[in-house]
N, C-alpha and C. Protein backbone atom coordinates (compact mmCIF):
# COMPACT_ATOMS: atom_id res chain seq x y z
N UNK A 1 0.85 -1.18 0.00
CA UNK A 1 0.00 0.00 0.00
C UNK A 1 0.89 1.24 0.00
N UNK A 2 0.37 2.26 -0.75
CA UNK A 2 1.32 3.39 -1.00
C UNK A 2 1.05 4.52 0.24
N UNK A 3 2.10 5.37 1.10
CA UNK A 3 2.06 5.92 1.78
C UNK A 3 1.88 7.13 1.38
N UNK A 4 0.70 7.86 1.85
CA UNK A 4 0.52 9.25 1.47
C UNK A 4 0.43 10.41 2.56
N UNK A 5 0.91 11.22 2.01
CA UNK A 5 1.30 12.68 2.90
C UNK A 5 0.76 13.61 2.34
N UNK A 6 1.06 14.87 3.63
CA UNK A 6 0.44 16.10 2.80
C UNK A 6 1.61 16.93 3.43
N UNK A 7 1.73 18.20 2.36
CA UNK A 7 2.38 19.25 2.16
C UNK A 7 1.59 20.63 2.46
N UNK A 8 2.15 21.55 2.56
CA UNK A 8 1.10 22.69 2.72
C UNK A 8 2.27 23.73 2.08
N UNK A 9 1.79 25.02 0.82
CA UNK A 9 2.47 25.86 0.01
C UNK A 9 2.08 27.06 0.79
N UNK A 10 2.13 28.51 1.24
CA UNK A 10 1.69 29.58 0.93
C UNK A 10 1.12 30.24 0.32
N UNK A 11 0.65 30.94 -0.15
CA UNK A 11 -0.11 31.75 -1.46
C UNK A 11 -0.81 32.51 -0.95
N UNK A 12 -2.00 33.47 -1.98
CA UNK A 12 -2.99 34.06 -1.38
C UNK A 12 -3.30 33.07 -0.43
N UNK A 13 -3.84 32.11 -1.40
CA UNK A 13 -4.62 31.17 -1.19
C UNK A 13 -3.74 30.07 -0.94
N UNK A 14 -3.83 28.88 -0.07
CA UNK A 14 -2.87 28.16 -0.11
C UNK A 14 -2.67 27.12 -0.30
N UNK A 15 -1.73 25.87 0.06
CA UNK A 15 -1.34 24.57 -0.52
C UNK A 15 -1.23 23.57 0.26
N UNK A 16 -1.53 22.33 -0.25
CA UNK A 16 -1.27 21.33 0.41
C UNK A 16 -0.72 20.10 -0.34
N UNK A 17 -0.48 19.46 -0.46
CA UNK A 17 0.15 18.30 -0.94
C UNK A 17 0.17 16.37 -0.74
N UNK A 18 -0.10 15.71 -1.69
CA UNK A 18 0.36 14.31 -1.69
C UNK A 18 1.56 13.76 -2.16
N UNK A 19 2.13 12.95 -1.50
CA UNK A 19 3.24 12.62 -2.10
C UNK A 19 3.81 11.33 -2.31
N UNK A 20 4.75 11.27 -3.23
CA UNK A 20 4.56 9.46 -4.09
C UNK A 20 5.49 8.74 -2.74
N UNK A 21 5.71 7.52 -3.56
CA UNK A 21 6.64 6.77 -2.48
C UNK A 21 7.50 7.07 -1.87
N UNK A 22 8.49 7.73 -2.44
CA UNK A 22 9.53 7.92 -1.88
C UNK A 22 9.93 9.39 -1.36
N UNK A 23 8.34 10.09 -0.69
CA UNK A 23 8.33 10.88 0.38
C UNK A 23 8.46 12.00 -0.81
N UNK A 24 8.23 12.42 -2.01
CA UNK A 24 8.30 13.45 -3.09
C UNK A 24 7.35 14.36 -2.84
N UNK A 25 6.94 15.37 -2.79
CA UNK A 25 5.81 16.22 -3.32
C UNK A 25 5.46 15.64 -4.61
N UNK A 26 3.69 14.90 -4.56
CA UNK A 26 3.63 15.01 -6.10
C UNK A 26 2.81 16.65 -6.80
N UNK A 27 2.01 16.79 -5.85
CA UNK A 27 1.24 17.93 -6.23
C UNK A 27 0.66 18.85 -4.29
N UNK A 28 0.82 20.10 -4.83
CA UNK A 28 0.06 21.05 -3.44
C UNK A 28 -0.89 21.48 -4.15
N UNK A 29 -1.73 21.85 -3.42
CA UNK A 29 -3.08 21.80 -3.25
C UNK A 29 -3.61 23.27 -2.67
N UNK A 30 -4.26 24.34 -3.05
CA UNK A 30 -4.35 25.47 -2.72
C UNK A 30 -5.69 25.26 -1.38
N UNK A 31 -5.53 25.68 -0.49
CA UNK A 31 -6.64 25.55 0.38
C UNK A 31 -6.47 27.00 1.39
N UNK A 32 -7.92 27.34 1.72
CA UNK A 32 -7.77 28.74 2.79
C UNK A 32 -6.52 28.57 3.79
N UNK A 33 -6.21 30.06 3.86
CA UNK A 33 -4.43 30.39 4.22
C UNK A 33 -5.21 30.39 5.69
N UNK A 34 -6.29 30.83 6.48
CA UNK A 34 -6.70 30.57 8.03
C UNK A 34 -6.87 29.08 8.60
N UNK A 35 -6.82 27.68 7.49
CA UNK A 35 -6.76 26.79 7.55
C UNK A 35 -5.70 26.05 8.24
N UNK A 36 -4.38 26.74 7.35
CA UNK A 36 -2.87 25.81 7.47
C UNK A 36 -2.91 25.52 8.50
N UNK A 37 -2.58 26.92 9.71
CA UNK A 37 -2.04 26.07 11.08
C UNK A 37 -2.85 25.75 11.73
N UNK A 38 -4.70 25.61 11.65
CA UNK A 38 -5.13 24.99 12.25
C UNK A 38 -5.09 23.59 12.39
N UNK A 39 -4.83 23.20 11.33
CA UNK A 39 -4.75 21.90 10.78
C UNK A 39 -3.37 20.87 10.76
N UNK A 40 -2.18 21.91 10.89
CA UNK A 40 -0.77 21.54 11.13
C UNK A 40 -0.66 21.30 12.86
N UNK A 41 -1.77 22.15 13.81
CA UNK A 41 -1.34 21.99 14.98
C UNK A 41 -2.38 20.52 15.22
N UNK A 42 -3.30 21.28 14.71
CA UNK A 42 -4.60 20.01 15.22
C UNK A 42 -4.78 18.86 14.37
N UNK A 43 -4.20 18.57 13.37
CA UNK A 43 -4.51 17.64 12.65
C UNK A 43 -5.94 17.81 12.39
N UNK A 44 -6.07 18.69 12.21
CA UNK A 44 -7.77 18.84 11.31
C UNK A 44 -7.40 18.56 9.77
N UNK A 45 -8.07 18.28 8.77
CA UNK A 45 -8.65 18.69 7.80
C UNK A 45 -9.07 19.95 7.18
N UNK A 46 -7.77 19.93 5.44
CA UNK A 46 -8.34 21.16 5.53
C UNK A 46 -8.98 20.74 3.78
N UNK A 47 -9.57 21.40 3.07
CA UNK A 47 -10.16 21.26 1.98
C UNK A 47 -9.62 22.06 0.76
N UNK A 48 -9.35 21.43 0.06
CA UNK A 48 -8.68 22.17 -1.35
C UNK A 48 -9.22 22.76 -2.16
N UNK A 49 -9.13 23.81 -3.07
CA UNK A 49 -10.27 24.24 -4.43
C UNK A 49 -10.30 23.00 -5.22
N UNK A 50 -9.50 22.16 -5.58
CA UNK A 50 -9.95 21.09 -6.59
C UNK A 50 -10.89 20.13 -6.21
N UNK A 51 -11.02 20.03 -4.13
CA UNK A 51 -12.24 19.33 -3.64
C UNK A 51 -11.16 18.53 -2.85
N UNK A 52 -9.91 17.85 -2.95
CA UNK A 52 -8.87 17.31 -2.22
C UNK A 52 -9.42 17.67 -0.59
N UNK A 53 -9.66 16.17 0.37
CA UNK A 53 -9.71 16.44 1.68
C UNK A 53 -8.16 15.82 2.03
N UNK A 54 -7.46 16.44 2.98
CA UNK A 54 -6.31 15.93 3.82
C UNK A 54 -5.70 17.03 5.10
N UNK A 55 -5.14 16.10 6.05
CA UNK A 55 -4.18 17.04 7.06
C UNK A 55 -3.56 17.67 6.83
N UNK A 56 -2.96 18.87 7.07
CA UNK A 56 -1.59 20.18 6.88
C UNK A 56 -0.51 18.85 7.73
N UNK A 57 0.67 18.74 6.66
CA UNK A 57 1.90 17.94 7.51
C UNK A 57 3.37 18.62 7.05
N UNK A 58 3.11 19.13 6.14
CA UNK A 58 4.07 20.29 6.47
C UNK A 58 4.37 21.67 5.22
N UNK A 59 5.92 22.04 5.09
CA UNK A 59 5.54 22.85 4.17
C UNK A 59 6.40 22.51 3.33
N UNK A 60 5.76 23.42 2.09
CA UNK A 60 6.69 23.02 0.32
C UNK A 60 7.88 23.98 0.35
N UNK A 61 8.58 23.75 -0.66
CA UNK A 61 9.79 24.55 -0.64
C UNK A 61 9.45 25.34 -2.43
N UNK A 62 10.18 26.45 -2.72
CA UNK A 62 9.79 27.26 -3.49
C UNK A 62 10.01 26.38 -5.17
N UNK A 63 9.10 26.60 -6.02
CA UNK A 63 9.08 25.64 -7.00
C UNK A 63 8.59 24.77 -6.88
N UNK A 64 8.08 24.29 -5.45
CA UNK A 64 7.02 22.72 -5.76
C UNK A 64 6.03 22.25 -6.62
N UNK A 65 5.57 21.60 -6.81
CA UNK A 65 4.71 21.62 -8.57
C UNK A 65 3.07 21.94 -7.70
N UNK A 66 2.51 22.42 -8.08
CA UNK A 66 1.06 23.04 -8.05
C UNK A 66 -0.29 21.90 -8.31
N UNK A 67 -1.31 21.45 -7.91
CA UNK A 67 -2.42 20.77 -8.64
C UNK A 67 -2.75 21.57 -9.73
N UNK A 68 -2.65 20.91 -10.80
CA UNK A 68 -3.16 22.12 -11.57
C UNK A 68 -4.53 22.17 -12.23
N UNK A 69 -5.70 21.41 -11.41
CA UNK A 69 -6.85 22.07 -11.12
C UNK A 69 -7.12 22.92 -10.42
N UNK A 70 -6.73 23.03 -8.94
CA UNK A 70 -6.48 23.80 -8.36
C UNK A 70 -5.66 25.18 -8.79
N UNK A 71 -4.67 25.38 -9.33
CA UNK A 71 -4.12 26.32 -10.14
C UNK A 71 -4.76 27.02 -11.39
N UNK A 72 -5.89 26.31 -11.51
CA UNK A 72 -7.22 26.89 -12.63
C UNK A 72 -7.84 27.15 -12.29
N UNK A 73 -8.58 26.72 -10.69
CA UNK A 73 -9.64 27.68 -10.24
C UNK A 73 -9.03 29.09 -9.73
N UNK A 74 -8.08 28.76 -8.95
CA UNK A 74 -7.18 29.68 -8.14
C UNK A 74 -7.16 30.72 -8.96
N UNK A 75 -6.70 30.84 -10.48
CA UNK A 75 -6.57 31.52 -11.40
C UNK A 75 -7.64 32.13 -11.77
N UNK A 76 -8.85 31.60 -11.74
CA UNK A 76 -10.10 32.28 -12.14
C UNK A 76 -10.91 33.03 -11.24
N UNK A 77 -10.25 32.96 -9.47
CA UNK A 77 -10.73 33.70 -8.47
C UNK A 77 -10.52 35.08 -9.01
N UNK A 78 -11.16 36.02 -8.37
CA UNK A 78 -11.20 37.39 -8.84
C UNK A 78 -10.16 37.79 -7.32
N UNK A 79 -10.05 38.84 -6.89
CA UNK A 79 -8.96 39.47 -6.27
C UNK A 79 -9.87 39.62 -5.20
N UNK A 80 -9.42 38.89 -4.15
CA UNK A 80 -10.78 39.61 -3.01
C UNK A 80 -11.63 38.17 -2.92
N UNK A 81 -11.41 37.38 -3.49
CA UNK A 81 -12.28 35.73 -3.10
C UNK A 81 -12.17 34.86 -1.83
């Protein structure tokens, strides 16, 4: 069974992540920035624009690759969403 993680990016809006076997970022995940550390301290759940549910487990480093559904809605938010 494949082990999966989550990542969390910055942004307006922000990120989270799954990652392949060998502990990689495959994709972050944009989710509300009042979310991250609730969810990094509490292990809550936080929810992604592409619909992605998972825990905040930690953070991406600059260049991490993006969902890029998420990176299409994100894109189509207006300024102020």
């Amino acid at each position: 069974m494949e082990r999966v993680s989550t990542d969390t990016m910055v942004r307006p809006d922000s990120t989270t992540d799954e990652s392949t076997s060998d502990d990689t970022p495959k994709f972050f995940h944009y989710v509300k920035k009042d979310r991250i550390a609730e969810s990094a301290v509490m292990g809550t759940h936080v929810v992604a624009l592409c619909g992605e549910v998972f825990p905040v487990t930690r953070s991406p480093k600059p260049g991490s690759p993006v969902c890029p559904d998420c990176k299409k809605i994100y894109d189509g938010l207006k300024k102020g969403d």
